[in-house]
Protein backbone atom coordinates (compact mmCIF):
# COMPACT_ATOMS: atom_id res chain seq x y z
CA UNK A 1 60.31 49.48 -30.62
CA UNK A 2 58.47 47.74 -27.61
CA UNK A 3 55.34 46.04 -27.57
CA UNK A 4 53.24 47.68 -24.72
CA UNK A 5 50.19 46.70 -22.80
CA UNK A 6 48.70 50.23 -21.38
CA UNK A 7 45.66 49.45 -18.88
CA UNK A 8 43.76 52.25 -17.39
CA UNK A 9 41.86 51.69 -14.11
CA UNK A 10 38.54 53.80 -13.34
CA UNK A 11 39.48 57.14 -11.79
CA UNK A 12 41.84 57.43 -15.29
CA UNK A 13 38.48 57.36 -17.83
CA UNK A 14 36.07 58.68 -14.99
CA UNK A 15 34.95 61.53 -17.50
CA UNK A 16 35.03 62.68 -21.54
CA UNK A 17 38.53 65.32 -20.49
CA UNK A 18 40.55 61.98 -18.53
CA UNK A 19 39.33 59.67 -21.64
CA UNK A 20 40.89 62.39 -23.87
CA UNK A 21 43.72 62.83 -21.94
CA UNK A 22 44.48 58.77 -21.66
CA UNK A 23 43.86 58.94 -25.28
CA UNK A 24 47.01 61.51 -25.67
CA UNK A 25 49.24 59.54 -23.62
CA UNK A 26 48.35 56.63 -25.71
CA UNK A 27 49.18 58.30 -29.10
CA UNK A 28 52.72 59.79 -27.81
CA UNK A 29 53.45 55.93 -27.29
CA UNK A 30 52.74 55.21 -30.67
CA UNK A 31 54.35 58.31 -32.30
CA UNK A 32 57.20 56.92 -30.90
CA UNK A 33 56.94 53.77 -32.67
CA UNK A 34 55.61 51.12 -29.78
CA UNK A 35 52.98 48.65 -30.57
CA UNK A 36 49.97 49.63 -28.15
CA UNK A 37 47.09 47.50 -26.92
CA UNK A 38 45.07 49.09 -24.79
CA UNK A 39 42.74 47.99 -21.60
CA UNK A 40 40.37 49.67 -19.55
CA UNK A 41 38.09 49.64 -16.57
CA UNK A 42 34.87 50.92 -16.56
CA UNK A 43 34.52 54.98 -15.80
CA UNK A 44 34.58 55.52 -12.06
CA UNK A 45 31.49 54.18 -10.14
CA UNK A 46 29.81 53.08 -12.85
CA UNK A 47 30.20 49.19 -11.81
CA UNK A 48 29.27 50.15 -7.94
CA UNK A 49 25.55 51.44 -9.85
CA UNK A 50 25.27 48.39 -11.92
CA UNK A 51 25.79 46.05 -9.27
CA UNK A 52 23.11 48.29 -6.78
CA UNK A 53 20.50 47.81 -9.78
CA UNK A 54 20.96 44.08 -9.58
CA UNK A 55 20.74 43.89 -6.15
CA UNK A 56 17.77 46.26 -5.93
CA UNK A 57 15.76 44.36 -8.21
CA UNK A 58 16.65 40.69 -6.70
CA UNK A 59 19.19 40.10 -3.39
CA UNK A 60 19.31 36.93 -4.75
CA UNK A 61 19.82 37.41 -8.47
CA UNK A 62 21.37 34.94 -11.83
CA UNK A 63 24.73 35.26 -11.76
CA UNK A 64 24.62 34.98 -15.67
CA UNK A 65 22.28 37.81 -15.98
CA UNK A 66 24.43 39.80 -13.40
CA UNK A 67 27.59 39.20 -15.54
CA UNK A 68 25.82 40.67 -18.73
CA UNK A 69 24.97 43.50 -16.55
CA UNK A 70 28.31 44.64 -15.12
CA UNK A 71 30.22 43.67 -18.22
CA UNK A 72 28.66 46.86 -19.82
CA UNK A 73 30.66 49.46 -18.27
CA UNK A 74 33.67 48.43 -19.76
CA UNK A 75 32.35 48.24 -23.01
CA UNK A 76 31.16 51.65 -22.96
CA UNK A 77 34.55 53.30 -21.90
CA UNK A 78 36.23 50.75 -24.35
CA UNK A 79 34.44 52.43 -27.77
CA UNK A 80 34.15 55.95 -26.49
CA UNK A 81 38.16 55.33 -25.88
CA UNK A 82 38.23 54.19 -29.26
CA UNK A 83 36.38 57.22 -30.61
CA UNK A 84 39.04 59.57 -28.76
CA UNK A 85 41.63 57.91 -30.51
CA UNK A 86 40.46 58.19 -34.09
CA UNK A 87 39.50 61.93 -32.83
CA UNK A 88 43.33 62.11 -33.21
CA UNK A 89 44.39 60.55 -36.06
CA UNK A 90 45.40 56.96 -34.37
CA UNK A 91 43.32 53.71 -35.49
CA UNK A 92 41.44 52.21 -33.21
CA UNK A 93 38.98 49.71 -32.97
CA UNK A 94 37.34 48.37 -29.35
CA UNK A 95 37.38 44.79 -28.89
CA UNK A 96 35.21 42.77 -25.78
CA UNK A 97 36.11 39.62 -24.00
CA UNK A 98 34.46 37.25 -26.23
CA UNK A 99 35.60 38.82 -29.53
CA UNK A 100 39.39 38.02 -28.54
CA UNK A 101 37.82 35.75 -26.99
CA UNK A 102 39.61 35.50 -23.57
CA UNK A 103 38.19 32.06 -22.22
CA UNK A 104 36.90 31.59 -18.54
CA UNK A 105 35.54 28.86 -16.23
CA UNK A 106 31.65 29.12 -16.09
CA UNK A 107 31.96 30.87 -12.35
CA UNK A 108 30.21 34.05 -12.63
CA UNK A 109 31.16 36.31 -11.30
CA UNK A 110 34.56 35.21 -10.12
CA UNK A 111 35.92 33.12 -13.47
CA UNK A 112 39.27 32.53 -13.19
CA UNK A 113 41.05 32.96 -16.82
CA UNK A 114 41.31 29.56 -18.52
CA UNK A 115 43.34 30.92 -22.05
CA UNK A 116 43.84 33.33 -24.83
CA UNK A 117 44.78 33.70 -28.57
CA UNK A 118 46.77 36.22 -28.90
CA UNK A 119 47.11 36.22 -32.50
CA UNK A 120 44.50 38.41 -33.54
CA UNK A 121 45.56 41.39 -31.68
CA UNK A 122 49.01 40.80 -32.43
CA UNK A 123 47.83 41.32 -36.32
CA UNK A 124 45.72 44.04 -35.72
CA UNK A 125 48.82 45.77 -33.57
CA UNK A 126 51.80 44.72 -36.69
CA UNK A 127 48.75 46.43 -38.80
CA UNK A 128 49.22 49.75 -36.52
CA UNK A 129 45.81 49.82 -35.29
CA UNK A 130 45.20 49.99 -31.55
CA UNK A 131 42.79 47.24 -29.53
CA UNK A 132 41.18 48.93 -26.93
CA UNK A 133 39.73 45.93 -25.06
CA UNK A 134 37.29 45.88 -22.59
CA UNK A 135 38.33 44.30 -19.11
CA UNK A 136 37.44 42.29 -16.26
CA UNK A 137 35.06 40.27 -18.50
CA UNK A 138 36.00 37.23 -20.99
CA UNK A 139 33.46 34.23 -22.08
CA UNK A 140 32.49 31.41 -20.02
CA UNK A 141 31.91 27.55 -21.46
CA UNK A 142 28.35 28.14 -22.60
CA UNK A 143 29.56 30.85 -24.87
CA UNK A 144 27.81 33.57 -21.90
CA UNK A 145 29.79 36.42 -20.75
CA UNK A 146 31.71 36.15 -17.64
CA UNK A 147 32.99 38.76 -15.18
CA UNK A 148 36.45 38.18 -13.28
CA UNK A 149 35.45 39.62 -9.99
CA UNK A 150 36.32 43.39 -8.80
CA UNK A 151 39.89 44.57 -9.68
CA UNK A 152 39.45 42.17 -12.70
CA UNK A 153 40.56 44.60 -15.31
CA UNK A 154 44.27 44.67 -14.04
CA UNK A 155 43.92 40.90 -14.52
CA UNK A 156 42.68 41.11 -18.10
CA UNK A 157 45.81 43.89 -18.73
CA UNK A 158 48.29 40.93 -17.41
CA UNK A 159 46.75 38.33 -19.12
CA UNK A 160 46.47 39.94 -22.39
CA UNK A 161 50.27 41.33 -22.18
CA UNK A 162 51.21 37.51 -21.43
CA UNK A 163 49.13 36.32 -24.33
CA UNK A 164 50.99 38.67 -27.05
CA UNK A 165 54.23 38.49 -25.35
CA UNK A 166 54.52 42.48 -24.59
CA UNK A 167 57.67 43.74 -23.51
CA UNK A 168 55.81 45.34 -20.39
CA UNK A 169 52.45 45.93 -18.93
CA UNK A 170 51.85 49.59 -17.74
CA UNK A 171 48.89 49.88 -15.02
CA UNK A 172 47.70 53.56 -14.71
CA UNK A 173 46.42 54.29 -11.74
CA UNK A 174 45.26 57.04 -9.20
CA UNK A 175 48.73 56.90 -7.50
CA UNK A 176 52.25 57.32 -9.13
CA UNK A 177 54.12 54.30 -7.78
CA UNK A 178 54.68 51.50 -4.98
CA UNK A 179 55.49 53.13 -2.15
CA UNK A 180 56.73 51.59 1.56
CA UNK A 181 54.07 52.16 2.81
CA UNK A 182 50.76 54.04 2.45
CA UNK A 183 51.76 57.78 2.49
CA UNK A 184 48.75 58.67 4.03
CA UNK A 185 49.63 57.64 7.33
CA UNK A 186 53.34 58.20 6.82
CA UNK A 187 54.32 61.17 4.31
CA UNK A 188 57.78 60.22 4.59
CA UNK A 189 57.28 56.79 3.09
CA UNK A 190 59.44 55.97 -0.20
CA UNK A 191 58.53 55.14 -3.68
CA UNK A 192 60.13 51.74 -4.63
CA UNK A 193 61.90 52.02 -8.91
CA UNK A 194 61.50 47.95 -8.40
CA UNK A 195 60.02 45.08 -6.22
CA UNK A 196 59.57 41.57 -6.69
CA UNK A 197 56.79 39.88 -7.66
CA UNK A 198 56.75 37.83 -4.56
CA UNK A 199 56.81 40.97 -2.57
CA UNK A 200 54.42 42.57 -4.43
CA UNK A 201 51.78 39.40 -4.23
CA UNK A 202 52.63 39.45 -0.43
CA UNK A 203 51.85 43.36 0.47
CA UNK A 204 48.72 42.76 -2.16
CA UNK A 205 47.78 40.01 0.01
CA UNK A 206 47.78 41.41 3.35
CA UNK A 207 46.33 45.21 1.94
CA UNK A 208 48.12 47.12 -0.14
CA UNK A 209 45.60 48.21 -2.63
CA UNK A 210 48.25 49.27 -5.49
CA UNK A 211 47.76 46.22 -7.62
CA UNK A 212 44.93 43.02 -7.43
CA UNK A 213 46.42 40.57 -6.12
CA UNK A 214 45.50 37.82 -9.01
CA UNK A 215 47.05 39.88 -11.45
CA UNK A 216 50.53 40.19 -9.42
CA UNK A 217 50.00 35.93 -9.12
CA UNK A 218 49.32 35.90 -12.89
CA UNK A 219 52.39 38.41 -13.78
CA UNK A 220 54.80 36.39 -11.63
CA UNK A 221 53.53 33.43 -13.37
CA UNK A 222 53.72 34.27 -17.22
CA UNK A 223 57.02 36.96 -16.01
CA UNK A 224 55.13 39.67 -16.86
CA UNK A 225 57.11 42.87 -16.56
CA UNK A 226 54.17 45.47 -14.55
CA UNK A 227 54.79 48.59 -13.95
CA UNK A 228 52.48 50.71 -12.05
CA UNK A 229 52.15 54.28 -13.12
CA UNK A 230 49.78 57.54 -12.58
CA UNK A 231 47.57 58.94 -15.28
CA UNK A 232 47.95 62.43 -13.47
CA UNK A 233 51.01 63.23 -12.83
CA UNK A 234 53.00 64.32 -16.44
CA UNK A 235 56.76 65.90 -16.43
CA UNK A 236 57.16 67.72 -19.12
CA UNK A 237 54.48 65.83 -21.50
CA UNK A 238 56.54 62.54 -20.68
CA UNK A 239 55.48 59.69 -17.57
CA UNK A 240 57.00 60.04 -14.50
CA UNK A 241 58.81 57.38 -13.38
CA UNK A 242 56.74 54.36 -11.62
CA UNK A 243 57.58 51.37 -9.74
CA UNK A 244 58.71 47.87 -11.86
CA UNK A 245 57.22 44.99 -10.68
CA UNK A 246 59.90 42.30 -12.11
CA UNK A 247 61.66 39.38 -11.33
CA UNK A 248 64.08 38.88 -8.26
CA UNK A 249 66.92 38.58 -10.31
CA UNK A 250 66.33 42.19 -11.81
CA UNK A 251 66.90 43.46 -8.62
CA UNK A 252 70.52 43.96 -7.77
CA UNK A 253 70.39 45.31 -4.38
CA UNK A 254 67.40 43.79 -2.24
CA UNK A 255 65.90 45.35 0.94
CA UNK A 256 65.68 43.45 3.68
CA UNK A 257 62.27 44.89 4.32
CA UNK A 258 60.88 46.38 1.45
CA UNK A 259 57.37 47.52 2.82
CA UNK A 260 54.99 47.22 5.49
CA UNK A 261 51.26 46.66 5.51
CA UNK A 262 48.01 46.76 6.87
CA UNK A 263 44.46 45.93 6.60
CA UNK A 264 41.75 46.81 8.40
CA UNK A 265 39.31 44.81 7.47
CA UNK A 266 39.86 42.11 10.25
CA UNK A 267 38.30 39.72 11.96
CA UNK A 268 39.10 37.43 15.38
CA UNK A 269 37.20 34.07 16.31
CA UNK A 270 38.03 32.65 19.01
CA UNK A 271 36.31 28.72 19.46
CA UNK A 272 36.78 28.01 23.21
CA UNK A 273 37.21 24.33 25.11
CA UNK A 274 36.75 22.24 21.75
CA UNK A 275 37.74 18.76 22.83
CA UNK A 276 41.66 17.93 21.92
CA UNK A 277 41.09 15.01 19.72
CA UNK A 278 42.40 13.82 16.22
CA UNK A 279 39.91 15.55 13.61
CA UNK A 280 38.75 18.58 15.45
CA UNK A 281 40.39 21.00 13.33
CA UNK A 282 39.06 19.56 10.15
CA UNK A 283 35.38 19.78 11.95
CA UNK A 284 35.89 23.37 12.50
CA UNK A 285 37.54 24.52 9.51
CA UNK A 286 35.75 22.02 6.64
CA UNK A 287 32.34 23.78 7.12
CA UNK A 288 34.06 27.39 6.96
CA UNK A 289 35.24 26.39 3.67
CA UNK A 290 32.45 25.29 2.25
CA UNK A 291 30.95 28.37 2.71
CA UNK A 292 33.22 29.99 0.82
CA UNK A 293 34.97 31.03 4.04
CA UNK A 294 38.56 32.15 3.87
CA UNK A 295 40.79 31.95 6.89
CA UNK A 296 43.86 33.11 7.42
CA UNK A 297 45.85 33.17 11.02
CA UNK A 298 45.25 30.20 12.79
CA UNK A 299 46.92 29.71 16.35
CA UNK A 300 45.65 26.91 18.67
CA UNK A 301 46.52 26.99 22.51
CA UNK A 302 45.99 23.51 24.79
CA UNK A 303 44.86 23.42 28.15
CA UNK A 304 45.42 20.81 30.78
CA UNK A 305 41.82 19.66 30.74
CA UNK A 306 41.89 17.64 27.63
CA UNK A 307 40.32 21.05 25.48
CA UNK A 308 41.97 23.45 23.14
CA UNK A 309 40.82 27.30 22.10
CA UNK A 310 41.10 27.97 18.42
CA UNK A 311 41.79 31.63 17.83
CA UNK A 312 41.31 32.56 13.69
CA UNK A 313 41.07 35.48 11.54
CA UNK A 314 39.09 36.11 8.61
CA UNK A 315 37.50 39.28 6.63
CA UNK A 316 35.34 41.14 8.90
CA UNK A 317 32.80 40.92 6.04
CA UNK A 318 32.78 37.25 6.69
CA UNK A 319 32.31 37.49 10.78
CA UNK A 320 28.70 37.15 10.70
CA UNK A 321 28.48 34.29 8.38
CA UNK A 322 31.22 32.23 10.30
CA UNK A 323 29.69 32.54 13.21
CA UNK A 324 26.64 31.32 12.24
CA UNK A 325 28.30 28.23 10.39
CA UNK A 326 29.83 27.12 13.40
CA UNK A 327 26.56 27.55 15.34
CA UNK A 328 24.85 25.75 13.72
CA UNK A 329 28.24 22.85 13.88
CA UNK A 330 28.30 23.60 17.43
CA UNK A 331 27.13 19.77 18.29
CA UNK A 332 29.04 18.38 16.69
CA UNK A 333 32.35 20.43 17.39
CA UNK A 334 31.45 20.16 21.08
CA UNK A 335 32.70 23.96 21.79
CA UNK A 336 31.65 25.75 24.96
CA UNK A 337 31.59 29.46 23.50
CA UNK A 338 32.35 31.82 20.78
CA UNK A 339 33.98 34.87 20.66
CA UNK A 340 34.83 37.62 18.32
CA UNK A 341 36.43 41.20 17.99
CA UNK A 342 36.53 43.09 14.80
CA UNK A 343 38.40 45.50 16.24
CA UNK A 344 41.44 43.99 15.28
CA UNK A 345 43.76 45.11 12.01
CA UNK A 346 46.73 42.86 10.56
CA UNK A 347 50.08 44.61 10.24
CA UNK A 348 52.37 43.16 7.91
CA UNK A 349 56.26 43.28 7.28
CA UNK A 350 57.47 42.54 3.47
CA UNK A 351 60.64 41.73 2.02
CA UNK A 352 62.89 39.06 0.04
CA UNK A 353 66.03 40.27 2.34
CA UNK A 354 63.99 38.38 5.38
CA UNK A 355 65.24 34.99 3.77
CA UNK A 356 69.38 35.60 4.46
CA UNK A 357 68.59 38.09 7.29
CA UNK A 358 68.09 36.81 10.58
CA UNK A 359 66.23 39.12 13.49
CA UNK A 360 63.53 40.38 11.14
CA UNK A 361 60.66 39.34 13.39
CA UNK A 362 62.51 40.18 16.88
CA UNK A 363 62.82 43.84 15.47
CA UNK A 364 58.93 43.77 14.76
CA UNK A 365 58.10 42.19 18.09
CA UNK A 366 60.91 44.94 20.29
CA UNK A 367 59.36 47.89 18.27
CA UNK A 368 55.08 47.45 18.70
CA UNK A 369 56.49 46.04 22.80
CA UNK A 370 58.35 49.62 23.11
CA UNK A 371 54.98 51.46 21.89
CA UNK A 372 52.90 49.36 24.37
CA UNK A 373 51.20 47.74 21.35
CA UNK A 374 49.73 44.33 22.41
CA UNK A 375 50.11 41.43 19.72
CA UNK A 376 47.53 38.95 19.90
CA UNK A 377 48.34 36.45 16.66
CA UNK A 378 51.41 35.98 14.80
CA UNK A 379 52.20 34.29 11.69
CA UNK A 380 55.15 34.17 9.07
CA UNK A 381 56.43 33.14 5.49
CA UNK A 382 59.49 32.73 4.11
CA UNK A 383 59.58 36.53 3.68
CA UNK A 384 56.54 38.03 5.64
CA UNK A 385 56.03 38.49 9.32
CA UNK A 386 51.94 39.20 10.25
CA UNK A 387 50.90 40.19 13.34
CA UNK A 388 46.78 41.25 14.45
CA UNK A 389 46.64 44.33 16.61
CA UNK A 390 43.63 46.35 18.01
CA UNK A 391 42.54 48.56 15.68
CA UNK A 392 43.07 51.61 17.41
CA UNK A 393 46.85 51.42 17.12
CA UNK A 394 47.21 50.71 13.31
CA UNK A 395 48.88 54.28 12.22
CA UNK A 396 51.22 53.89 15.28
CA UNK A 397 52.61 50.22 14.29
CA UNK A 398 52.98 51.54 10.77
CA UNK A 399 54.80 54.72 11.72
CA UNK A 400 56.89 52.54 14.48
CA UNK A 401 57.98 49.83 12.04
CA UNK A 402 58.75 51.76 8.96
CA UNK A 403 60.82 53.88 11.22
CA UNK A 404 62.73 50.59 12.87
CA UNK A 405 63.43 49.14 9.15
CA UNK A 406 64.82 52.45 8.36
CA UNK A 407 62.10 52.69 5.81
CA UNK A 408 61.69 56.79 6.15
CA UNK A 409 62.40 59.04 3.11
């Protein structure tokens, strides 16, 4: 008998037939005698309708009374998942945030999980009754509901599996696995049976949209076994198989690349002839952050003339706000121009292997060079190589490198 954490993301409970269906796959676990806890998202597009209502009625609304807003969706699909369940003979009972209580910091909105007693549950479970808890929400310090920003749910799944000490935390999701790559742009990519967490909270990072990437950070951190898994796709009334997000050591023959990555949403700044002088950086990127700016490539080129250019990325969502921080910094940074592209996109290349493989990178570089693919910023970790590319040739760097890495199905 395992101890099981089943979390069901938005497309899974979008209507009455997929809550009854997730409600079936939920009572052949317990027939066969796991301990269940279950954790869902709100039905689909319900959250994108309760955030237009707040915005609609004030652009610049509480973010208390926002959080008591969007927390609702989940609390609806958490009972009427509870009612499908006793439809069919299993006990249920819905539970929300507070009532566990999962604790939060006091930032709506965003709150960042602070702890959870797990006990409760874990009675209710040895009792054989199933908690169907609401996600992405959890109590702040003033006792007010808190939200844990979008994708939160799969955060509240982890945390929750961590807290009862589950034997594994199944996602459900619209999509059967963790492939390569996406299989949109190349159908012969290949579902991965296991990948690190590192190289999970690496692709997550730089765009692959599989998991959220605080819940991969969270799962690595408590060793929380994930494993992702679709709610439509049944073989013979059992799961298909998924993809394991585990430990390194689980794994007993790494990749040296295990996927490749992209994101579109991509921004380039370039600050041009900012005097070369102790501090400068600081003056350009302190402001950014406190705007709640994140940056990520940073490459700085010197001149002979005593100036430097400052090339960044950040989310294209951001653009228009970073420009207009460093505007209005511009005297003080004592930078001639700005200039940005958003037609840029980030390809990324994933894999433990990179860290006892030499040559990684130089098979990148060779590979976009042969397709005439210009590569205007670079940057690396122990075991990612990122690049930023026009736009226009994302699908043909992601076809090119999962080719070179021998990637293809």
């Amino acid at each position: 008998m395992s101890r099981i954490v089943m979390k069901f993301g938005g497309t899974s409970v979008a209507d009455l037939d997929r809550i009854r269906n997730v409600a079936r796959r939920v009572k052949r676990e317990v027939d066969a005698g796991h301990e269940v806890a279950v954790v869902v998202s709100a039905m689909a597009g319900t959250t994108n309708q309760l955030v237009a209502w707040c915005q609609q009625l004030s652009p610049m609304h509480d973010a208390r009374e926002y959080d008591s807003v969007v927390a609702t969706g989940e609390l609806v699909t958490a009972g009427l998942m509870a009612i499908a369940l006793q439809d069919i003979g299993v006990d249920a009972r819905s539970w929300q945030g507070w009532q566990i209580p999962l604790r939060t910091d006091g930032a709506h909105g965003k709150a960042r999980i602070d702890g959870i007693d797990g006990a409760l549950l874990i009675a209710r479970m040895q009792m054989g009754q199933i908690p169907v808890v609401a996600g992405f929400q959890g109590i702040g310090p003033d006792n007010r509901v808190t939200t844990l920003g979008r994708g939160g749910s799969d955060t509240s799944a982890v945390a929750i599996a961590a807290a009862i000490k589950a034997d594994r935390c199944d996602i459900y999701t619209d999509v059967d696995g963790i492939y390569t790559t996406d299989p949109r742009i190349v159908p012969r990519a290949r579902k991965l049976p296991r990948i690190a967490y590192e190289e999970m909270l690496e692709l997550a990072s730089v765009g692959a949209k599989v998991l959220q990437t605080r819940s991969v950070e969270l799962a690595m951190k408590e060793r929380v076994r994930v494993q992702v898994l679709s709610s439509f796709a049944d073989a013979d009334g059992g799961d298909l198989p998924g993809s394991l997000v585990v430990d390194e050591d689980e794994i007993v023959e790494k990749e040296i690349v295990a996927g490749i990555a992209y994101s579109r949403d991509e921004a380039k700044v370039t600050v041009k002839r900012v005097p070369d002088r102790p501090g400068i950086a600081a003056h350009i990127f302190g402001p950014l952050s406190e705007a709640g700016i994140n940056v990520d490539m940073i490459v700085q080129n010197i001149s002979d003339d005593a100036t430097t250019d400052m090339t960044f990325t950040l989310s294209r969502t951001d653009l228009a706000r970073a420009q207009a921080v460093l505007e209005a910094q511009k005297a003080e940074i004592g930078f001639t121009t700005l200039i940005s592209d958003s037609a840029v996109a980030k390809i990324s290349v994933v894999g433990v292997g990179m860290r006892s493989h030499a040559g990684v990178a130089a098979t990148m570089f060779k590979t976009l060079a042969d397709k005439a693919i210009n590569i205007q910023v670079i940057s690396t970790s122990e075991i990612k190589v990122s690049v930023l590319i026009a736009s226009d040739y994302t699908e043909l760097a992601v076809r090119a490198l999962h080719t070179a890495y021998g990637l293809d199905a």
